[in-house]
N, C-alpha and C. Protein backbone atom coordinates (compact mmCIF):
# COMPACT_ATOMS: atom_id res chain seq x y z
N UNK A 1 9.00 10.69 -11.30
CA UNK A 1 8.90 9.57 -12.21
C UNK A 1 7.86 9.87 -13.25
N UNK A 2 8.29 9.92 -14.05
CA UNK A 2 7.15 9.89 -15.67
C UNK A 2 6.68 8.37 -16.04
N UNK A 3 5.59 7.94 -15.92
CA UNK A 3 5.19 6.57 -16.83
C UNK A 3 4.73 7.34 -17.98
N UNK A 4 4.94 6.48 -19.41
CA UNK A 4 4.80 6.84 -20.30
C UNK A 4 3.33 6.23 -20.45
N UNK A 5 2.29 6.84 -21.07
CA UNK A 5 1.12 6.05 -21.40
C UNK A 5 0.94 4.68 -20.22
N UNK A 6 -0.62 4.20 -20.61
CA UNK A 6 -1.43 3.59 -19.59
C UNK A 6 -0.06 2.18 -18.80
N UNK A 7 -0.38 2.02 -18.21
CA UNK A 7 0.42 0.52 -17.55
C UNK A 7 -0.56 -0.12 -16.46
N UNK A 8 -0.66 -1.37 -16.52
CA UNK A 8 -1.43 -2.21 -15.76
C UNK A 8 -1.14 -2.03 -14.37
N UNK A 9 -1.24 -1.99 -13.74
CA UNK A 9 -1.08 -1.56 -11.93
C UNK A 9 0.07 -2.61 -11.45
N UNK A 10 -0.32 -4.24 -12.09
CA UNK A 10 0.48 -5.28 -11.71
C UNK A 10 2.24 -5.06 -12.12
N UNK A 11 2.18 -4.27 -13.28
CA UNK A 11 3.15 -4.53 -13.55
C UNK A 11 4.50 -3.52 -13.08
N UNK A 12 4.02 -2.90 -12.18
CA UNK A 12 4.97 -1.68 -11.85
C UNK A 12 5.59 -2.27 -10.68
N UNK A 13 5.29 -3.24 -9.58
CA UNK A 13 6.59 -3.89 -9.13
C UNK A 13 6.60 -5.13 -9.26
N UNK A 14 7.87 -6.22 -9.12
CA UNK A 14 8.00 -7.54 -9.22
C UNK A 14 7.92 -7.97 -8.15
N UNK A 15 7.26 -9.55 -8.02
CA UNK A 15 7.60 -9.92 -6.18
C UNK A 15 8.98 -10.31 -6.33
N UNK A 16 9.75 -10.53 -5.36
CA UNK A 16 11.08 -11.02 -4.40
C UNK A 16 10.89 -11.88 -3.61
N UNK A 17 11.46 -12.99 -3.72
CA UNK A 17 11.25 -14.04 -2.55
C UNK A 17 11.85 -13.08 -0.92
N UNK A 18 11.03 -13.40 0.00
CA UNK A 18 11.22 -12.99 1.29
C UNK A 18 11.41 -11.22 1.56
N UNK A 19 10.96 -10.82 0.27
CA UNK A 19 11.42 -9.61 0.19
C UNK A 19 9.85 -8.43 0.23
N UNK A 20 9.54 -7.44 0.32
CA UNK A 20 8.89 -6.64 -0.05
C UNK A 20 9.65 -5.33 -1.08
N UNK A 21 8.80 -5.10 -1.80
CA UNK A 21 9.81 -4.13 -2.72
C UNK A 21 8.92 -3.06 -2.97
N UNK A 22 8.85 -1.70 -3.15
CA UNK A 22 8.35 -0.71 -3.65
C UNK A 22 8.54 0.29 -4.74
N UNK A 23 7.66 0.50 -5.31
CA UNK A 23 8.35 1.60 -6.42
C UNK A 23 6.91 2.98 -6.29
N UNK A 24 8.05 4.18 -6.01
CA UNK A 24 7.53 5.53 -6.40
C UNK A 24 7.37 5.83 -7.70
N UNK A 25 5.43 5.69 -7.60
CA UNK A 25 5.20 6.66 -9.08
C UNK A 25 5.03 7.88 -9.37
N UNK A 26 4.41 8.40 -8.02
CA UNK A 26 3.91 10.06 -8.26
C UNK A 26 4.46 10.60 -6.80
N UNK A 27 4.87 11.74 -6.68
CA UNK A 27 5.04 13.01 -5.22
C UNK A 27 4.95 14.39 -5.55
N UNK A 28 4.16 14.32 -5.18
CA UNK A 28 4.33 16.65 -5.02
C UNK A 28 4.01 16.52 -4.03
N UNK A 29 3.71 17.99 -3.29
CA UNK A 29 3.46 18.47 -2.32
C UNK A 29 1.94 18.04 -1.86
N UNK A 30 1.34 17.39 -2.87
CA UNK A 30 -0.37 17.02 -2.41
C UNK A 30 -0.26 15.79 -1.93
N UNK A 31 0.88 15.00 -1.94
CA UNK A 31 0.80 13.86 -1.76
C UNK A 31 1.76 12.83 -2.87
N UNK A 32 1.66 11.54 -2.78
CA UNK A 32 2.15 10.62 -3.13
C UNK A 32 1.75 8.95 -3.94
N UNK A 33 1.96 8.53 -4.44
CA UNK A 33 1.38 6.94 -5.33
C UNK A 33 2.56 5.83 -4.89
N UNK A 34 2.42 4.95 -4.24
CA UNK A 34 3.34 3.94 -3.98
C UNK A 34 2.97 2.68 -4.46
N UNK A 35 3.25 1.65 -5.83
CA UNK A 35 3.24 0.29 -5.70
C UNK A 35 3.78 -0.20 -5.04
N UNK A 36 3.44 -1.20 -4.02
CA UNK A 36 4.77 -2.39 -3.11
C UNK A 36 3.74 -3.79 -3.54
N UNK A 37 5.28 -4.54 -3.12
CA UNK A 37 4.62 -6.24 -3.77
C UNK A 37 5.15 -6.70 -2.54
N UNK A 38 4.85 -7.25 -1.95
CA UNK A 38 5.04 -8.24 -0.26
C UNK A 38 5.05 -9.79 -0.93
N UNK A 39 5.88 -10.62 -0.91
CA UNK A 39 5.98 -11.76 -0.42
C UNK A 39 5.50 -12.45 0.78
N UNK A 40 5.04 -13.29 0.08
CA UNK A 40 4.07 -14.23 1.26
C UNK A 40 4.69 -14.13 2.87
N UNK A 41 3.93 -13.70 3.98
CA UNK A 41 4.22 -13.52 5.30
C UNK A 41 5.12 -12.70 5.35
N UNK A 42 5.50 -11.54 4.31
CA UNK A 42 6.40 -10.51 4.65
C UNK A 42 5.09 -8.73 4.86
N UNK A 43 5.89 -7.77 6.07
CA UNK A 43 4.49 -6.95 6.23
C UNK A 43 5.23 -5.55 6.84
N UNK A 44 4.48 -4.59 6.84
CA UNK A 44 4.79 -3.47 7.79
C UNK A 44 4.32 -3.42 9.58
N UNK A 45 5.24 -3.47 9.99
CA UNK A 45 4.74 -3.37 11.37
C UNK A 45 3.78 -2.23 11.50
N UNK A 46 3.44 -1.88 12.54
CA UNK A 46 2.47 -0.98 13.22
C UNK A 46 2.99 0.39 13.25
N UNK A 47 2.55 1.37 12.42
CA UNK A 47 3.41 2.91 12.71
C UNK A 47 2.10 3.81 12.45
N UNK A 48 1.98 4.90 12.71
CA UNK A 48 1.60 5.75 12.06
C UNK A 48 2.13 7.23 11.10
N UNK A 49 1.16 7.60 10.60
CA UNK A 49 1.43 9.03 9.61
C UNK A 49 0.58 10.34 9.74
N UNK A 50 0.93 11.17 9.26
CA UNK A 50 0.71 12.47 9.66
C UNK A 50 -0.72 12.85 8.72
N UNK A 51 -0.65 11.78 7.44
CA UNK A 51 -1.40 11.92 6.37
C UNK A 51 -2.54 11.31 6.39
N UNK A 52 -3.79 11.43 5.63
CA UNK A 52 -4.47 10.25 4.88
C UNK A 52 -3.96 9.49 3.97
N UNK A 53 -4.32 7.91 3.66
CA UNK A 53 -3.67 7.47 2.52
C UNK A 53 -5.11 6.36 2.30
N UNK A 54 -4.69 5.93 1.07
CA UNK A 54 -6.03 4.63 0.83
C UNK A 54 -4.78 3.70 0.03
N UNK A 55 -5.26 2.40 0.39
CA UNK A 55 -4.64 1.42 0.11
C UNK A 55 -5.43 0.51 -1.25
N UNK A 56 -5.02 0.77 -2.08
CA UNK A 56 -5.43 -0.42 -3.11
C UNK A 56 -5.07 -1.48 -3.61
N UNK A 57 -6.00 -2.72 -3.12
CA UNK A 57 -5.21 -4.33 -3.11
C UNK A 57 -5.12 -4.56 -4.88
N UNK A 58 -3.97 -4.92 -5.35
CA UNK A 58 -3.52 -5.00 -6.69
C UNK A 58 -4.08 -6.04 -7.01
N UNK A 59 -3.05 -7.04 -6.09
CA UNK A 59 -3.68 -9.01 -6.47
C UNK A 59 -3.05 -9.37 -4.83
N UNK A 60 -3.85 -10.48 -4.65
CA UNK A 60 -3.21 -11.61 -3.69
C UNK A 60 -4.36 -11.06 -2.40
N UNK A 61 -4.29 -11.28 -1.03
CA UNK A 61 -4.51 -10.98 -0.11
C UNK A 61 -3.68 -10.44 1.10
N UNK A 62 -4.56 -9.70 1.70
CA UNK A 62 -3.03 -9.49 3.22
C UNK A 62 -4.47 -8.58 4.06
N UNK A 63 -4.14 -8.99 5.56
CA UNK A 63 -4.66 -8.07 6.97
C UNK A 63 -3.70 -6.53 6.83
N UNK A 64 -4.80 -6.38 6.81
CA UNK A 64 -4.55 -4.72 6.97
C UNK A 64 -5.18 -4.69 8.86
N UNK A 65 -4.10 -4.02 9.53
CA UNK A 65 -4.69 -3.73 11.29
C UNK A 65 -4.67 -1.87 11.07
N UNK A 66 -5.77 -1.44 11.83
CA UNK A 66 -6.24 -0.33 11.70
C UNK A 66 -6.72 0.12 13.27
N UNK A 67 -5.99 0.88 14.25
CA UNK A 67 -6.23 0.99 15.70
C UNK A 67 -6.50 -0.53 16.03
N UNK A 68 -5.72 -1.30 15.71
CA UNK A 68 -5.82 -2.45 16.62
C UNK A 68 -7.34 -3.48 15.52
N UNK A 69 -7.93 -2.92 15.11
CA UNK A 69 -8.97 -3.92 14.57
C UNK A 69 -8.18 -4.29 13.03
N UNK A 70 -8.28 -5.88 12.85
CA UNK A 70 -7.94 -6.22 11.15
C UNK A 70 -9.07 -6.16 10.63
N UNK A 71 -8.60 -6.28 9.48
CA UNK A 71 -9.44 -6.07 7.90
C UNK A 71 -8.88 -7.26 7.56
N UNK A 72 -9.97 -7.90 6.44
CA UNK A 72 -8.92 -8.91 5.79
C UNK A 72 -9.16 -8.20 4.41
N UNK A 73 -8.67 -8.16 3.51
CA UNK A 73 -8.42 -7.56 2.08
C UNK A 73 -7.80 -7.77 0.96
N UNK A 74 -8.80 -8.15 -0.13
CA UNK A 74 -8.31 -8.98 -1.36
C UNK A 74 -8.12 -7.88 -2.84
N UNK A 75 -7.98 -8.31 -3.82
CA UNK A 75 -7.49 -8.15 -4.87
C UNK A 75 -9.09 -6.74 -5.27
N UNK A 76 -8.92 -6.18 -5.40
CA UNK A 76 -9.89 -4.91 -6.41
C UNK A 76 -10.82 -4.40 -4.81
N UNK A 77 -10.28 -4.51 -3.64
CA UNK A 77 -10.87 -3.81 -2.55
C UNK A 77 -9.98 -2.65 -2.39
N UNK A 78 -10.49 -1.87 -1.55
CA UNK A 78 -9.87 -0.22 -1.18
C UNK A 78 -10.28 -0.34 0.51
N UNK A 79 -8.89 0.79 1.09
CA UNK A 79 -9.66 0.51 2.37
C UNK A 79 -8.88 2.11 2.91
N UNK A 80 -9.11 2.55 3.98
CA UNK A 80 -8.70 4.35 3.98
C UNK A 80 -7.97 3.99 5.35
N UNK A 81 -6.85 4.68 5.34
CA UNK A 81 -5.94 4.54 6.98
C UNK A 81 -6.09 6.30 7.27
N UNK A 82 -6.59 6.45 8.13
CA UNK A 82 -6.89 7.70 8.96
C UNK A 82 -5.67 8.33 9.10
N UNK A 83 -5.22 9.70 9.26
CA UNK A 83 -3.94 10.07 9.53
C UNK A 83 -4.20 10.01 11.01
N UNK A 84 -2.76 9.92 11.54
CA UNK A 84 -2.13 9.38 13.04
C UNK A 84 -3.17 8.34 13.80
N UNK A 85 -3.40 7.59 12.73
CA UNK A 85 -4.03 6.42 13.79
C UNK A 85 -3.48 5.40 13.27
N UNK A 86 -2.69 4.14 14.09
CA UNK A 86 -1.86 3.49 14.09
C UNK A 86 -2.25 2.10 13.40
N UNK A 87 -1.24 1.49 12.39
CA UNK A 87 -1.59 0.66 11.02
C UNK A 87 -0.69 0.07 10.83
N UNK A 88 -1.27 -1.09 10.24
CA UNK A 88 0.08 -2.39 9.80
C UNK A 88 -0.14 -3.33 8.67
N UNK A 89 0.54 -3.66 8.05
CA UNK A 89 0.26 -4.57 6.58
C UNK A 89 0.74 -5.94 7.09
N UNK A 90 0.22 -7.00 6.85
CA UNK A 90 0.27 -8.41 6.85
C UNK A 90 0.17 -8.98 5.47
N UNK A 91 0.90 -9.32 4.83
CA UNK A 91 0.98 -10.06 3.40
C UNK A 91 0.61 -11.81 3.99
N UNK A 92 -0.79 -12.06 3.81
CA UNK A 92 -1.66 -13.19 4.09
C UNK A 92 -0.97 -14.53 2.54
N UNK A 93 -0.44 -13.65 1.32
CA UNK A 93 -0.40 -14.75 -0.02
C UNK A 93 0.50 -13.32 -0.15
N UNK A 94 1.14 -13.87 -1.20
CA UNK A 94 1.75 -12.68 -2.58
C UNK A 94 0.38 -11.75 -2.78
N UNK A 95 1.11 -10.41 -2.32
CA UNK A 95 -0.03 -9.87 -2.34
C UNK A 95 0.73 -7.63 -2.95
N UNK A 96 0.06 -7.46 -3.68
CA UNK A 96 0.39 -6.25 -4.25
C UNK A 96 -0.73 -5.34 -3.96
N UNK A 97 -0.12 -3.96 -3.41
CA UNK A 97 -0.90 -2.60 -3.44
C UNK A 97 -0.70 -1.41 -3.78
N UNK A 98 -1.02 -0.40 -4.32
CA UNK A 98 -1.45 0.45 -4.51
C UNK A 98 -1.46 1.49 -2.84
N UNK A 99 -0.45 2.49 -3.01
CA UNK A 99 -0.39 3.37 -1.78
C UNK A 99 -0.54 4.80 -1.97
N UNK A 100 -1.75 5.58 -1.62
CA UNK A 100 -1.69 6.50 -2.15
C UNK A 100 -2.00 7.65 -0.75
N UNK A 101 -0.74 8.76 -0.49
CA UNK A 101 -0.69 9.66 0.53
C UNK A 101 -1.69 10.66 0.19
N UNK A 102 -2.42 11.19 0.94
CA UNK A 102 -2.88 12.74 1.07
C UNK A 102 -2.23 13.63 1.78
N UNK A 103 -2.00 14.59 1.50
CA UNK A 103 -1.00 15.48 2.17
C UNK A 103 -2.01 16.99 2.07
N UNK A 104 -2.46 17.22 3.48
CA UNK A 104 -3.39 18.29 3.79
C UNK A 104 -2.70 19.41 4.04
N UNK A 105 -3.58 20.68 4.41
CA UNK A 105 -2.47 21.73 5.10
C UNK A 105 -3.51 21.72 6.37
N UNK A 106 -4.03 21.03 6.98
CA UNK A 106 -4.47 21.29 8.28
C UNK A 106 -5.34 20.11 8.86
């Protein structure tokens, strides 16, 4: 995906009623950039990844669970999910982030 010149963070996905939606901005081999927009009480269950990633809250709020402990996390906070340690998104309001993979070689 090419964005042309600067764009506001908000505006790269729309919310969806009952829906969560995502859009890929960046992937190579170093890794990855994910906007998603969650609708109120919509979330990722509990999984883990092979990677590092850091999560950046766009707007709104949502629990971030991290080995079992939540976070609560609002609009211009950052928070780091460890690779293979197990994580889940809770959309607390309309809430947008910023997903960004690290992709190591070891």
């Amino acid at each position: 995906m090419n964005l042309d010149g600067a764009q506001s963070l908000g505006s790269l996905v729309d919310y969806q009623a009952g829906s969560i939606v995502s859009r890929q901005i960046v992937k190579d081999q170093g890794g990855s950039a994910t906007a998603f927009a969650f609708d109120s009480g919509q979330g990722l269950s509990e999984h883990t990844t092979p990677h590092e990633a850091l999560i950046q809250v766009i707007d709104g709020t949502a629990r971030v669970e991290i080995a079992g402990v939540a976070h609560a996390v609002g609009a211009g906070e950052i928070i780091h999910l460890p690779a293979g340690v197990p994580h889940a998104v809770q959309a607390e309001e309309r809430f947008q982030m910023l997903l960004v993979m690290i992709r190591t070689d070891g």
